[in-house]
N, C-alpha and C. Protein backbone atom coordinates (compact mmCIF):
# COMPACT_ATOMS: atom_id res chain seq x y z
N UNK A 1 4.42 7.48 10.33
CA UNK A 1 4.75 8.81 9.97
C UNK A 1 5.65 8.97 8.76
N UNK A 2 6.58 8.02 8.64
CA UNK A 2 7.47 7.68 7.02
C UNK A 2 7.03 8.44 5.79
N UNK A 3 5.85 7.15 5.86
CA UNK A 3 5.34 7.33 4.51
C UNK A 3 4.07 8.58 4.52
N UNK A 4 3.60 9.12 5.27
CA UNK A 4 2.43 10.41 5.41
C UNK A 4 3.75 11.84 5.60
N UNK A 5 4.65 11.54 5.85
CA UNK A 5 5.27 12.53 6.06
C UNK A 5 5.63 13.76 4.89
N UNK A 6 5.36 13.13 3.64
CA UNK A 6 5.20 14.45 2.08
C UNK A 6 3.65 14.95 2.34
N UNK A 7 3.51 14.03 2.59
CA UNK A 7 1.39 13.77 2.12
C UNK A 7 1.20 15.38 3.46
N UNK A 8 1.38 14.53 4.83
CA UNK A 8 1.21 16.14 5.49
C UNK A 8 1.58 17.67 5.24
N UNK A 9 3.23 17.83 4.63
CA UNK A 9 3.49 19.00 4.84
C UNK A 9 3.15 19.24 3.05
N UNK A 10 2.53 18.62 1.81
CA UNK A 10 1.92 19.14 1.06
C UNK A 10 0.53 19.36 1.42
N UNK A 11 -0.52 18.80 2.32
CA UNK A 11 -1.55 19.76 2.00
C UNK A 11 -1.39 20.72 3.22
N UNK A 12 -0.45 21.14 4.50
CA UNK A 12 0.16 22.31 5.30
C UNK A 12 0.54 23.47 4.17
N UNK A 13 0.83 22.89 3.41
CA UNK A 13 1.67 24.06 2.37
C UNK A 13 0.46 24.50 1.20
N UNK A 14 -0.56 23.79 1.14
CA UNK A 14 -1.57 24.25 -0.08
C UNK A 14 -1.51 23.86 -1.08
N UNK A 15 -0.27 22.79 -1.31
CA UNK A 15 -0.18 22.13 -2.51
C UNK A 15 -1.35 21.03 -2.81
N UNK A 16 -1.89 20.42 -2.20
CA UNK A 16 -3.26 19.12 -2.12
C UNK A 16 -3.97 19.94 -0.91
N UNK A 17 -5.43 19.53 -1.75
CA UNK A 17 -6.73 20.15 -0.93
C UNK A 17 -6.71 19.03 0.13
N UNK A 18 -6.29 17.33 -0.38
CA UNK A 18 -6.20 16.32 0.48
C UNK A 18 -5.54 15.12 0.12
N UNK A 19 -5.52 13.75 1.24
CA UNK A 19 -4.77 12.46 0.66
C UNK A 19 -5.60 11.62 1.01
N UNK A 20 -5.17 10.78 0.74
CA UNK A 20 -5.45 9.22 1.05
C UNK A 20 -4.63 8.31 1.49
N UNK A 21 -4.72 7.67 2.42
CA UNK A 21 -3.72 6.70 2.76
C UNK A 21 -3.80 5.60 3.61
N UNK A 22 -3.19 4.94 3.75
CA UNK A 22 -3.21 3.75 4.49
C UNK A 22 -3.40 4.34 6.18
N UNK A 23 -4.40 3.80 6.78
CA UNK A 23 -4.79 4.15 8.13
C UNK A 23 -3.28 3.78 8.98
N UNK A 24 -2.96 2.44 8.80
CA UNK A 24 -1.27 1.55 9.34
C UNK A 24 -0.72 2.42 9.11
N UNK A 25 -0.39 3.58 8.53
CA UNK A 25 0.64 3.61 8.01
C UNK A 25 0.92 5.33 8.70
N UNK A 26 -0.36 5.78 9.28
CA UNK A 26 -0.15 6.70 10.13
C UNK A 26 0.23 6.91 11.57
N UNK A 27 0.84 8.45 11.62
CA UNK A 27 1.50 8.43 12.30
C UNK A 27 0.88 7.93 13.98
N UNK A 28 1.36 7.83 14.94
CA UNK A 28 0.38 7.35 16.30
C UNK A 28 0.16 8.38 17.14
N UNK A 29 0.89 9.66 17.27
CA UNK A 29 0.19 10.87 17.79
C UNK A 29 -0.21 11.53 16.58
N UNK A 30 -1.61 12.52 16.85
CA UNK A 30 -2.34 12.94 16.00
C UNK A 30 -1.74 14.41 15.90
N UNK A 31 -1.62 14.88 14.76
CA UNK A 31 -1.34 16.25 14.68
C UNK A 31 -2.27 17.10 14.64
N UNK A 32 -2.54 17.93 15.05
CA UNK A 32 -3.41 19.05 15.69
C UNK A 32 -4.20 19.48 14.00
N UNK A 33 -3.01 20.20 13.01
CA UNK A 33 -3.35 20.98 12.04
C UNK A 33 -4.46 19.82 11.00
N UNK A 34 -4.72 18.88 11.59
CA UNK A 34 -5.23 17.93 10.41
C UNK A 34 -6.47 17.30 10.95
N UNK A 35 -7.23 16.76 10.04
CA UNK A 35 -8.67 15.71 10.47
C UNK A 35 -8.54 14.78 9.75
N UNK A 36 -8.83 13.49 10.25
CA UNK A 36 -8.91 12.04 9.69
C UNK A 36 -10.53 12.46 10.05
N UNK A 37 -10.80 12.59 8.20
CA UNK A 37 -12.39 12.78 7.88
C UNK A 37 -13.09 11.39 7.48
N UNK A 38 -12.73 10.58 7.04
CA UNK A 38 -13.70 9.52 7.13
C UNK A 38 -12.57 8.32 7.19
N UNK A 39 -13.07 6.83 7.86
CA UNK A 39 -12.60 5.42 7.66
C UNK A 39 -13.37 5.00 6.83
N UNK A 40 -13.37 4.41 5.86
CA UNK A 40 -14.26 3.69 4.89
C UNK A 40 -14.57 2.19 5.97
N UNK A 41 -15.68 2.05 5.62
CA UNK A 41 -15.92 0.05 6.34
C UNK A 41 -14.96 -0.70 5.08
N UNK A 42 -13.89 -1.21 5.82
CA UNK A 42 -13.49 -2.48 5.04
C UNK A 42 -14.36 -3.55 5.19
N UNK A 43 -13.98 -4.02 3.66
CA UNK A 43 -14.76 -5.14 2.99
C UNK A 43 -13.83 -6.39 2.86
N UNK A 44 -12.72 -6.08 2.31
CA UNK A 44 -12.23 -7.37 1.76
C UNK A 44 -10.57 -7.12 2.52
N UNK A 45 -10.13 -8.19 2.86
CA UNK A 45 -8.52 -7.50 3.31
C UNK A 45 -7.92 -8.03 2.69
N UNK A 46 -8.04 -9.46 1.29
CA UNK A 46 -7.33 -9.73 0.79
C UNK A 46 -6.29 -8.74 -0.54
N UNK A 47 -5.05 -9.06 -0.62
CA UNK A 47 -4.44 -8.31 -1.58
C UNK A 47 -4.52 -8.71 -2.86
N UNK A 48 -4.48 -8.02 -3.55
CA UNK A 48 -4.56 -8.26 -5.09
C UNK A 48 -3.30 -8.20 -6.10
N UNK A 49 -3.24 -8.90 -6.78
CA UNK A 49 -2.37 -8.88 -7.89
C UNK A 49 -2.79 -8.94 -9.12
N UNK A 50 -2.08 -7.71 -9.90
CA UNK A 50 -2.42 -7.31 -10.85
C UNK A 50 -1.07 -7.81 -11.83
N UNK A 51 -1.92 -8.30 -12.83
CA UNK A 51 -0.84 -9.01 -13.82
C UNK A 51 -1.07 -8.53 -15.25
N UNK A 52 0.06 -8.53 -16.16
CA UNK A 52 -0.50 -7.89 -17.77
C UNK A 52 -0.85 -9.53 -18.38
N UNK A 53 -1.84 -9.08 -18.94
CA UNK A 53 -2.49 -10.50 -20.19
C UNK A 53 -3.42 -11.02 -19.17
N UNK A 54 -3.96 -10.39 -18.35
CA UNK A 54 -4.90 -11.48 -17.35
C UNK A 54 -4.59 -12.64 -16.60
N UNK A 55 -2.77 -12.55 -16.27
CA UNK A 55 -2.20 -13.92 -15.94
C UNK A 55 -2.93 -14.12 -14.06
N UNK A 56 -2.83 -15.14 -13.86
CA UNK A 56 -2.97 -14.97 -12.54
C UNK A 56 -1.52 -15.86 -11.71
N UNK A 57 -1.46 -15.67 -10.63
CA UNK A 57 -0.22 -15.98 -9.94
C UNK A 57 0.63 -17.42 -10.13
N UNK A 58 -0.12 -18.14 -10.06
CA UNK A 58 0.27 -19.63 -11.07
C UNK A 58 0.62 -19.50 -12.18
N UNK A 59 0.61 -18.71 -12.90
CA UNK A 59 0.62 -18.89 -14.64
C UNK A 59 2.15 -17.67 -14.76
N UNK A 60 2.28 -17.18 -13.97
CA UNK A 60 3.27 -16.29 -13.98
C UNK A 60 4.65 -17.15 -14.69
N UNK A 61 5.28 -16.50 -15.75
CA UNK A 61 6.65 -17.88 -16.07
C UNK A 61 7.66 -17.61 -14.46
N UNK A 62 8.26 -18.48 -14.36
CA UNK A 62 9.94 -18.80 -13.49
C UNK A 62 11.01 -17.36 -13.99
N UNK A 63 11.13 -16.81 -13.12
CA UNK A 63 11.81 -15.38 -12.85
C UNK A 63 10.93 -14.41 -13.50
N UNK A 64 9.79 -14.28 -13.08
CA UNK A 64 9.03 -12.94 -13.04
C UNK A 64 9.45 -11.87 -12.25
N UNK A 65 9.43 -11.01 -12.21
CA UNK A 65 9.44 -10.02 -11.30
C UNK A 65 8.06 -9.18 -11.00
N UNK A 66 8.32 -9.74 -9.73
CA UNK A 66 7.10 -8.78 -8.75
C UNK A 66 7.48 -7.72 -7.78
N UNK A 67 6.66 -6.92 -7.91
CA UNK A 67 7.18 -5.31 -7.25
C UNK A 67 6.37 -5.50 -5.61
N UNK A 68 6.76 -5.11 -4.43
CA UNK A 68 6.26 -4.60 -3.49
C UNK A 68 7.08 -3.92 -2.42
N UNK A 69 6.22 -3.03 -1.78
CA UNK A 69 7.34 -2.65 -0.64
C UNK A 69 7.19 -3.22 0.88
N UNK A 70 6.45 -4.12 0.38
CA UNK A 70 5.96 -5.21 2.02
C UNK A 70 6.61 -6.30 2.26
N UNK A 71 7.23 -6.03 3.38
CA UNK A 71 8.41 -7.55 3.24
C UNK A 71 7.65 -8.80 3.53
N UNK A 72 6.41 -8.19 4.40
CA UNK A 72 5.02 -9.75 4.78
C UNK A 72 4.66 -9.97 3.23
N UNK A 73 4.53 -9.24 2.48
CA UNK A 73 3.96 -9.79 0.99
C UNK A 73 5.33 -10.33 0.11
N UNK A 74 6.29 -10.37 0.30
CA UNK A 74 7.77 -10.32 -0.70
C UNK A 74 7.76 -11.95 0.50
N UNK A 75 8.11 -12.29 1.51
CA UNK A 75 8.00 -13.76 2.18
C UNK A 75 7.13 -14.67 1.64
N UNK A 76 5.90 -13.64 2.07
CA UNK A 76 4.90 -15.03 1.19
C UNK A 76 5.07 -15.28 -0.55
N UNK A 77 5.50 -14.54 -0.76
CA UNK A 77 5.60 -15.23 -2.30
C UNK A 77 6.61 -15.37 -2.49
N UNK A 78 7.82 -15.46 -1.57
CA UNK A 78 8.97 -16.52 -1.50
C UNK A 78 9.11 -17.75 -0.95
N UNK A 79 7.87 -17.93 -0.02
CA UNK A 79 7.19 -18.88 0.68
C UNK A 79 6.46 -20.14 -0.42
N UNK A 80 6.23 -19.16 -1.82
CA UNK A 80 4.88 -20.18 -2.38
C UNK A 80 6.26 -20.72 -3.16
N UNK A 81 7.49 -20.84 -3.31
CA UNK A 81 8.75 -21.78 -4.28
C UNK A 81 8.32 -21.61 -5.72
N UNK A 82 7.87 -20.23 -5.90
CA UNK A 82 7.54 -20.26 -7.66
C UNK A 82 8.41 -20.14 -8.48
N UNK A 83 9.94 -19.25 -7.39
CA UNK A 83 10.87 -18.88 -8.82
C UNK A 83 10.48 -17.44 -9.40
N UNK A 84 9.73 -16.66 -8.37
CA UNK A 84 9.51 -15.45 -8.68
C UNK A 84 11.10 -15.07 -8.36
């Protein structure tokens, strides 16, 4: 509910016709005023990293900085000893 909690009371208010969002990340009782209109079929669950110059995660230099707000994704790539 955290993170859906703008997302709901802007389209309640008429500001967004609609959202998108992470299914996890909703709330666990359903609110009446709303419809979860489609699940897409997932395909792939791996995460992606997006790098500038086409680097990929190896090639990154020693004190890069990487952004996330997932502490399971911020472990594992404190897990891989890169020096991120």
């Amino acid at each position: 509910g955290v993170f859906t909690a703008a997302l709901r009371e802007a389209i309640a208010d008429g500001t967004v016709d609609m959202a998108v969002h992470s299914y996890k990340d909703l709330p666990t009782a359903t609110d009446p005023r709303f419809v979860i209109a489609a699940i897409p079929v997932r395909t792939d669950a791996r995460d992606a990293l997006v790098a500038r110059d086409g680097m990929v995660l190896g090639e990154l230099p020693t004190g890069s900085v990487i952004g996330t707000s997932s502490p399971r994704r911020a472990a594992q790539l404190r897990a891989l000893g890169l020096g991120l």
